[in-house]
N, C-alpha and C. Protein backbone atom coordinates (compact mmCIF):
# COMPACT_ATOMS: atom_id res chain seq x y z
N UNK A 1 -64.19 3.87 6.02
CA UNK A 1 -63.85 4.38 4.71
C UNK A 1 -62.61 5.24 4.76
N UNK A 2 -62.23 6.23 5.91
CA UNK A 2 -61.49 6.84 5.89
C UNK A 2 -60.06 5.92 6.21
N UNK A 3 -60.31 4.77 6.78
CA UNK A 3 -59.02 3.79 6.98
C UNK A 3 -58.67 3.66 5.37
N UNK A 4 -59.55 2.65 4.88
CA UNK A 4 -59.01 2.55 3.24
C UNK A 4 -58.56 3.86 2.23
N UNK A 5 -59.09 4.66 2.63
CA UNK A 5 -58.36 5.96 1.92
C UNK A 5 -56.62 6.20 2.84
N UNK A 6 -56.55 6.50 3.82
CA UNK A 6 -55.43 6.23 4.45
C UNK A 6 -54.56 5.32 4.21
N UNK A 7 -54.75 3.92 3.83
CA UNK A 7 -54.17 2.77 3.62
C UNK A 7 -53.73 2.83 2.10
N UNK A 8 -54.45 3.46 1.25
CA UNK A 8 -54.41 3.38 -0.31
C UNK A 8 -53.35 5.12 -0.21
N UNK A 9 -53.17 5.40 0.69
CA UNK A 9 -52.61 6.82 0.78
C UNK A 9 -50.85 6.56 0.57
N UNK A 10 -50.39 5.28 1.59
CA UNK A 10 -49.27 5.41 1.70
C UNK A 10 -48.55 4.52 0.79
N UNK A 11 -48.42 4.20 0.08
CA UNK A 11 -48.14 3.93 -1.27
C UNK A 11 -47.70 5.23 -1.84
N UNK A 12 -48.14 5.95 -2.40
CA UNK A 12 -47.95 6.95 -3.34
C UNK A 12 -47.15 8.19 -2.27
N UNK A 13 -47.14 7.72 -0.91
CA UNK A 13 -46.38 8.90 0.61
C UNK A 13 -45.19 7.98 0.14
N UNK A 14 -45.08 6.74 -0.06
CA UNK A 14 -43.70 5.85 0.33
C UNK A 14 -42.78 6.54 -0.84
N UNK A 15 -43.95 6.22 -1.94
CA UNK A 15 -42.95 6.77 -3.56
C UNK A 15 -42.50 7.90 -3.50
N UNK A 16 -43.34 8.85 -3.22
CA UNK A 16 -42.96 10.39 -3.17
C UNK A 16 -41.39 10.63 -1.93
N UNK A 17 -42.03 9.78 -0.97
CA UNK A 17 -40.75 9.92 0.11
C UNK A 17 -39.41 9.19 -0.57
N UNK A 18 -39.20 8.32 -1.19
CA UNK A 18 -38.42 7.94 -2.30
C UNK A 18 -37.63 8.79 -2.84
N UNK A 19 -38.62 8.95 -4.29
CA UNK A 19 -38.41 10.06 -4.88
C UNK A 19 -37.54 11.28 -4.60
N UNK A 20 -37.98 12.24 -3.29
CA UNK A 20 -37.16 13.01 -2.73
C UNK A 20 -35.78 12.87 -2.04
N UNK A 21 -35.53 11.48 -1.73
CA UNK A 21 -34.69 11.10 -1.41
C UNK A 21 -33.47 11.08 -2.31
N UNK A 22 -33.86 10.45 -3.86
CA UNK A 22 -33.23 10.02 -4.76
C UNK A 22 -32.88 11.49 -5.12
N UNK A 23 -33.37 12.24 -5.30
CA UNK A 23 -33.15 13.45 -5.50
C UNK A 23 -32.39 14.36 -5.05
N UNK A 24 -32.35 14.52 -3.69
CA UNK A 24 -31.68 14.84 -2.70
C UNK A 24 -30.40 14.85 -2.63
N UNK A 25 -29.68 13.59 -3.63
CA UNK A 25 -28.28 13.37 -3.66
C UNK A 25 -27.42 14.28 -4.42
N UNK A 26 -26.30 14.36 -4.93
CA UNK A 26 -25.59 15.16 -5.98
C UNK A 26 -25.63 14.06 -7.24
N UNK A 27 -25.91 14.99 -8.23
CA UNK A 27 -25.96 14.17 -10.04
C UNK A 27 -24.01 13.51 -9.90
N UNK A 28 -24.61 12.46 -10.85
CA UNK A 28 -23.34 12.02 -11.42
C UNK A 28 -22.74 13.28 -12.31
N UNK A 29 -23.51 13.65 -12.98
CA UNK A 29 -23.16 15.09 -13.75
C UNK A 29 -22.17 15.59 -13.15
N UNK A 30 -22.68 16.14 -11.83
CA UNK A 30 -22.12 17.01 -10.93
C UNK A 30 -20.80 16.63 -10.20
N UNK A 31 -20.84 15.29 -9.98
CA UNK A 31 -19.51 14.38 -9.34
C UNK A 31 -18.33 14.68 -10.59
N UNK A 32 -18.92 14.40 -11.45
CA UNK A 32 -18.27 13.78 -13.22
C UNK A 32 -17.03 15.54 -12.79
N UNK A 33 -17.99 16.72 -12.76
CA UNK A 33 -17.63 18.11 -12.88
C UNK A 33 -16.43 18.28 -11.87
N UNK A 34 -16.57 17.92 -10.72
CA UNK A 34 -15.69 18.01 -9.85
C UNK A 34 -14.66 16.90 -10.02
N UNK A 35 -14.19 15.56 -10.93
CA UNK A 35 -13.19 15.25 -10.96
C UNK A 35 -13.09 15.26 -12.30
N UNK A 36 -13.24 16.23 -12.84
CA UNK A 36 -12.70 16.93 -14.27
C UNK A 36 -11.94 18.41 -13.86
N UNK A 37 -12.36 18.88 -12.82
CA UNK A 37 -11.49 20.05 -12.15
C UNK A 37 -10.59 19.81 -11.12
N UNK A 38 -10.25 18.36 -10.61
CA UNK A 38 -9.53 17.53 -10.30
C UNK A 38 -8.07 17.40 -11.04
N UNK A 39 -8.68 16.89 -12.00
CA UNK A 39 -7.58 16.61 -13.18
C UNK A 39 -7.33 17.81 -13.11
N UNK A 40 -7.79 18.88 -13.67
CA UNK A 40 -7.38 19.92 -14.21
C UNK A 40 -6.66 20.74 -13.30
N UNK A 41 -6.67 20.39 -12.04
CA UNK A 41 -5.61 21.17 -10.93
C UNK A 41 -4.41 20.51 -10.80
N UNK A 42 -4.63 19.16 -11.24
CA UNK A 42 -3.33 18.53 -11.13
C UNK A 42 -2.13 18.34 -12.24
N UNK A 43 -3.04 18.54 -13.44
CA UNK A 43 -2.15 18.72 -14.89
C UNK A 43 -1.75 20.25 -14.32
N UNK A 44 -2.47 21.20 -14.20
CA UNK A 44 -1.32 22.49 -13.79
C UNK A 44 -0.92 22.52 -12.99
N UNK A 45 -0.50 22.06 -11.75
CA UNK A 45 0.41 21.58 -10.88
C UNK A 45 1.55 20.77 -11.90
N UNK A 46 1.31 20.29 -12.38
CA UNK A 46 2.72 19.32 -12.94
C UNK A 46 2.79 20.50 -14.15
N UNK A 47 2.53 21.33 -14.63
CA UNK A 47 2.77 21.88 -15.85
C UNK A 47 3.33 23.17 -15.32
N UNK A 48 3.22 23.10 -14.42
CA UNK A 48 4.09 24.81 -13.69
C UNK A 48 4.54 24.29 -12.97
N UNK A 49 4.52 23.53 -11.93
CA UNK A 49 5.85 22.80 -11.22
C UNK A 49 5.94 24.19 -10.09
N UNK A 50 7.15 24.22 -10.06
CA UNK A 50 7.36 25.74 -8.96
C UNK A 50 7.50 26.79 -9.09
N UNK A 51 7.06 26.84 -10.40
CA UNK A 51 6.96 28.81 -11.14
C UNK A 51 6.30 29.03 -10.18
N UNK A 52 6.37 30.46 -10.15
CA UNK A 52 5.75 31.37 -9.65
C UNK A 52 5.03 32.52 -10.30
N UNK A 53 5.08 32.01 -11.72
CA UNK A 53 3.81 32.41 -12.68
C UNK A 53 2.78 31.50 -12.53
N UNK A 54 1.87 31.94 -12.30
CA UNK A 54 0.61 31.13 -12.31
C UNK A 54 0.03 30.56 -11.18
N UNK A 55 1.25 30.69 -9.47
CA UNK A 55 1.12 29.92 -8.63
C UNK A 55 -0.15 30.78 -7.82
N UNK A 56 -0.23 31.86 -7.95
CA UNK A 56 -1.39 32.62 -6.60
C UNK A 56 -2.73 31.59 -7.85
N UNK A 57 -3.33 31.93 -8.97
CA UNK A 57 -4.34 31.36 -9.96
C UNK A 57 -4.38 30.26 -9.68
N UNK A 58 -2.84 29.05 -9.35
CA UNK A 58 -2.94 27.67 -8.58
C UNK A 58 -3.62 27.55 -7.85
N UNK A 59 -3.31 28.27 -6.30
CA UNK A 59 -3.30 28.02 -5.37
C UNK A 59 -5.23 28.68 -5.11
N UNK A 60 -5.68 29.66 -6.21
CA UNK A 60 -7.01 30.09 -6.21
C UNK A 60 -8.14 28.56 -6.82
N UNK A 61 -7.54 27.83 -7.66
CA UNK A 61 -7.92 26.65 -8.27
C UNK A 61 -7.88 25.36 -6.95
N UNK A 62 -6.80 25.74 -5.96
CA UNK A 62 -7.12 24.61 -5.62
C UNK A 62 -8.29 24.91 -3.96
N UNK A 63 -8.14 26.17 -4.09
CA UNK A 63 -8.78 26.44 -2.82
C UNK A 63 -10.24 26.55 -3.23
N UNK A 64 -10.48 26.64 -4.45
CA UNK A 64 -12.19 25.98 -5.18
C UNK A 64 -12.43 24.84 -5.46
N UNK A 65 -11.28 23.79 -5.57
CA UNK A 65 -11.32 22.82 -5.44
C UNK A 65 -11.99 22.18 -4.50
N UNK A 66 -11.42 22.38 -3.16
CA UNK A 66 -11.60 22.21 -1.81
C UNK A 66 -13.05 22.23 -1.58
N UNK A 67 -13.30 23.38 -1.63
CA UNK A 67 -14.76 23.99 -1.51
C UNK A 67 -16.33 22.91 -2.65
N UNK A 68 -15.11 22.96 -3.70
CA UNK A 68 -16.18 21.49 -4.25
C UNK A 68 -16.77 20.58 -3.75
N UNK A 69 -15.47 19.93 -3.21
CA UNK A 69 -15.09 18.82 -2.47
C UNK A 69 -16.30 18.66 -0.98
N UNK A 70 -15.90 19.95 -0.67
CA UNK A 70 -17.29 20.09 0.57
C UNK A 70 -18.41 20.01 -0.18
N UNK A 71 -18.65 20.66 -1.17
CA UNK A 71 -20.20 20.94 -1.16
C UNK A 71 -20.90 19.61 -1.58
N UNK A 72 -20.15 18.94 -2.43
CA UNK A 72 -20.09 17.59 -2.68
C UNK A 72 -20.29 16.82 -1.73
N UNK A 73 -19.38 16.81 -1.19
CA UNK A 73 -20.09 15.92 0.11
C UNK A 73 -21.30 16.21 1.05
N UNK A 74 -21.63 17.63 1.01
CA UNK A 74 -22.95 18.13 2.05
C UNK A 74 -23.95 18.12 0.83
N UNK A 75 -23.77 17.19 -0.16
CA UNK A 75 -24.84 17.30 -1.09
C UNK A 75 -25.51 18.51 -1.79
N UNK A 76 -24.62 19.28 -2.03
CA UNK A 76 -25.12 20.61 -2.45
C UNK A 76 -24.78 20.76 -3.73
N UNK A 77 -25.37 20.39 -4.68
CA UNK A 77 -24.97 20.46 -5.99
C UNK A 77 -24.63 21.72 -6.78
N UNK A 78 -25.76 23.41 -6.79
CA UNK A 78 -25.06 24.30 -7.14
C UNK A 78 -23.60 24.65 -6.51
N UNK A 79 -23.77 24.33 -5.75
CA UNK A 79 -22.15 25.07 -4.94
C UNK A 79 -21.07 24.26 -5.63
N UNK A 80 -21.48 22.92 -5.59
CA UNK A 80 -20.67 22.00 -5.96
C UNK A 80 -19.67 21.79 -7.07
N UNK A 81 -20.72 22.57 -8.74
CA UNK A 81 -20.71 22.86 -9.83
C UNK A 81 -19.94 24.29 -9.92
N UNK A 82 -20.48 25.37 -9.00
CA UNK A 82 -19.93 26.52 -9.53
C UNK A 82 -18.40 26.60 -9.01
N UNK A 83 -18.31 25.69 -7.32
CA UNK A 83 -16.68 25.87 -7.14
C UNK A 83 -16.03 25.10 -7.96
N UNK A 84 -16.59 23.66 -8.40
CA UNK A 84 -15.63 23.26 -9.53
C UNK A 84 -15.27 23.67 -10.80
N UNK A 85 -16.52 24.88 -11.61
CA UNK A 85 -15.53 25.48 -12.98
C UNK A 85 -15.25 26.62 -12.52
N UNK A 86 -15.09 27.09 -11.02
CA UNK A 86 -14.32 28.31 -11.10
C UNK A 86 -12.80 27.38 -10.56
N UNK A 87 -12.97 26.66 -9.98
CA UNK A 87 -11.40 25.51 -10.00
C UNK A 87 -10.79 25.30 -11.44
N UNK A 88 -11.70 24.87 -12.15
CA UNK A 88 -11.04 24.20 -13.42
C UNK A 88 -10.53 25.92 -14.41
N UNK A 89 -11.20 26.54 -14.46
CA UNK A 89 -10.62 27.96 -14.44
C UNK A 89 -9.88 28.74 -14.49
N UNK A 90 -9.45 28.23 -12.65
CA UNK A 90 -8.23 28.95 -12.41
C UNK A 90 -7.14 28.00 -12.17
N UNK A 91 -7.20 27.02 -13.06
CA UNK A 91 -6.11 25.80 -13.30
C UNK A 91 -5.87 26.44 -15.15
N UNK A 92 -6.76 26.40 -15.80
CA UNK A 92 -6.50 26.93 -16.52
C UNK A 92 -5.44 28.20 -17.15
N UNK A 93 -6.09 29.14 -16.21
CA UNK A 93 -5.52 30.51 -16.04
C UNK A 93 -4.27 30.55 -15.71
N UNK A 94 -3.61 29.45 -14.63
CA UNK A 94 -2.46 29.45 -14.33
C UNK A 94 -1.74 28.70 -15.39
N UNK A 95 -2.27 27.85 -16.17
CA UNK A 95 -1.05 27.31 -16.98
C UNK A 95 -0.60 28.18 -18.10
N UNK A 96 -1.65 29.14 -18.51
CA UNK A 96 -1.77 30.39 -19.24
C UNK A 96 -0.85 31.25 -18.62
N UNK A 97 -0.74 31.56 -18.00
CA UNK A 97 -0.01 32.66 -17.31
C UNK A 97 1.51 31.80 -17.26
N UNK A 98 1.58 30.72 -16.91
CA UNK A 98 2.96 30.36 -16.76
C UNK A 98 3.82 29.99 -18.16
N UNK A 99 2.56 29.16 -19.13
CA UNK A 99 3.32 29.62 -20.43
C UNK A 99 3.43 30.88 -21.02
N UNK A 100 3.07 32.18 -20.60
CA UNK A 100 2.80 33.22 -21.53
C UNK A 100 4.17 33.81 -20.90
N UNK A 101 4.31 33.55 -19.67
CA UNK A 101 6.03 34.13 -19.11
C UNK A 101 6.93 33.17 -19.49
N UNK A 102 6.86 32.15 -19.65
CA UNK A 102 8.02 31.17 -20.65
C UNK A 102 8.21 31.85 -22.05
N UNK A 103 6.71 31.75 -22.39
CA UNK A 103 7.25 32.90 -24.18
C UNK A 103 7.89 34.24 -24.15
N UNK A 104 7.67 34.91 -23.06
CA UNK A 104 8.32 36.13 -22.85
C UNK A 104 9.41 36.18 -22.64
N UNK A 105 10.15 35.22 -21.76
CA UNK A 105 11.43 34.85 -21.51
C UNK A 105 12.33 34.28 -23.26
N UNK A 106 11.13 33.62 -23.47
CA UNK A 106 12.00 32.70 -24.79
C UNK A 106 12.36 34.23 -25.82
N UNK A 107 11.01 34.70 -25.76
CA UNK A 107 11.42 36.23 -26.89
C UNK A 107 12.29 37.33 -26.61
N UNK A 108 12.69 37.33 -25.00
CA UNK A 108 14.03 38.27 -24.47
C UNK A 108 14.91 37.49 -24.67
N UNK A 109 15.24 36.31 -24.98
CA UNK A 109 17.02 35.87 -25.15
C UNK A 109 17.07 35.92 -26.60
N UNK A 110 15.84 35.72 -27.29
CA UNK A 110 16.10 35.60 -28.56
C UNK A 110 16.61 37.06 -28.99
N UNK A 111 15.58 38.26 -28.64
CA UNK A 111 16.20 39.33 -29.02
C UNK A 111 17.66 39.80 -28.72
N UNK A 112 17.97 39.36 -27.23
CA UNK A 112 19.35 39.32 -26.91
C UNK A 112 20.22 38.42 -27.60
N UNK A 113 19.69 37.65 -28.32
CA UNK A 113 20.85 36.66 -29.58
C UNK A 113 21.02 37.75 -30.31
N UNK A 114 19.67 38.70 -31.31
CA UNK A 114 19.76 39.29 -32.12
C UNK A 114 20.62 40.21 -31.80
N UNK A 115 20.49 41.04 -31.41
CA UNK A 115 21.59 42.38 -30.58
C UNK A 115 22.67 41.63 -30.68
N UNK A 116 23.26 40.44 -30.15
CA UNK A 116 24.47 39.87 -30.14
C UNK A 116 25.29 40.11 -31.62
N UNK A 117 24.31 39.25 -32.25
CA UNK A 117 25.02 38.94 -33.51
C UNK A 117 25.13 40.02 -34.76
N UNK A 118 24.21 40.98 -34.10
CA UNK A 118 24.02 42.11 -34.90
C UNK A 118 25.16 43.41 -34.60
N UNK A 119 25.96 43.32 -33.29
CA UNK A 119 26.98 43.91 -32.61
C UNK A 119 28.27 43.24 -33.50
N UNK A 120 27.96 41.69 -33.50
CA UNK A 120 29.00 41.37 -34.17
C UNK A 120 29.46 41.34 -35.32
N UNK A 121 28.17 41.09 -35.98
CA UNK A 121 28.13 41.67 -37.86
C UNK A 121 28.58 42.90 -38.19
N UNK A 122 28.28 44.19 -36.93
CA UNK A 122 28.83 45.17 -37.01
C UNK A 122 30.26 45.73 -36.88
N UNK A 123 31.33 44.73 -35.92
CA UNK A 123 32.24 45.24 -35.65
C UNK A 123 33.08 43.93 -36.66
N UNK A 124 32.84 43.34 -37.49
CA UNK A 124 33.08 42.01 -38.34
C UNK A 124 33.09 43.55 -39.90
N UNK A 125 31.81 44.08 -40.01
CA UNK A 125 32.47 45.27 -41.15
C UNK A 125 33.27 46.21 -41.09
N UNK A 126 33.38 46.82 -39.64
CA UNK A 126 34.37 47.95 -39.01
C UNK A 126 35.57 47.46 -39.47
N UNK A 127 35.88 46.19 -38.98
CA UNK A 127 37.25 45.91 -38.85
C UNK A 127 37.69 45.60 -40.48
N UNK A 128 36.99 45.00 -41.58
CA UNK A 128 37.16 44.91 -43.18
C UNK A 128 36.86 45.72 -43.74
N UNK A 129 36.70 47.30 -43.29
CA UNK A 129 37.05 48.27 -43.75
C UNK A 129 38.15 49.37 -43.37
N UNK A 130 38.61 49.02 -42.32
CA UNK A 130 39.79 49.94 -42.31
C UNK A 130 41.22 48.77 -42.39
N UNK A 131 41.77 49.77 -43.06
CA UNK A 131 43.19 49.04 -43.80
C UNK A 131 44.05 48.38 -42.68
């Protein structure tokens, strides 16, 4: 009796051993996450190019990248997830930072137009008022 209980046992040992197996792997979810922070290191790479606004936040994006990339492969899915949106992040952060010093730049020449032309409007009345 105890054979047929044993025998009727491993069936439901095979599934379960299965089961854990299937499990065991990293989610597509989780893959999907890490080449969406993929992209996203590589659009700010091409969107900052060789500034050096934004490049340490780059270079922090791609070194979580990396770390994805491992955990991903050692099947470790939290690790996997949290280094990829702190990657996608700090891909983010850097393109932020590199446009926010492009606008800063764009708003110092502009003011330096203004001053220009405002020097010149000024010495344009000096000179049509004295005889």
């Amino acid at each position: 009796m105890t054979i047929k209980l044993a025998r009727a046992g491993w069936p439901v040992l095979l599934a379960s051993a299965v089961l854990l197996l299937g499990c065991s792997g990293v989610s597509d979810l989780t893959k999907d996450r890490v080449a969406r922070s993929e992209t996203a290191v590589r659009q700010a790479q091409q969107t900052i190019g060789n500034s050096e606004n934004g490049a340490v936040e780059l270079q922090k994006a791609r070194d979580h990248l990396e770390l994805a990339r491992r955990a991903l492969n050692d099947n470790k899915e939290q690790p996997a997830l949290r280094h990829a949106r702190e990657a996608e992040l700090n891909a983010e952060l850097a393109v932020a930072r590199a446009q926010s010093a492009a606008a800063r730049r764009a708003a110092q020449e502009l003011q330096a137009s203004i001053r220009t032309l405002r020097e010149e409007a000024a010495r344009g009345s000096v000179a049509t008022d004295t005889p």
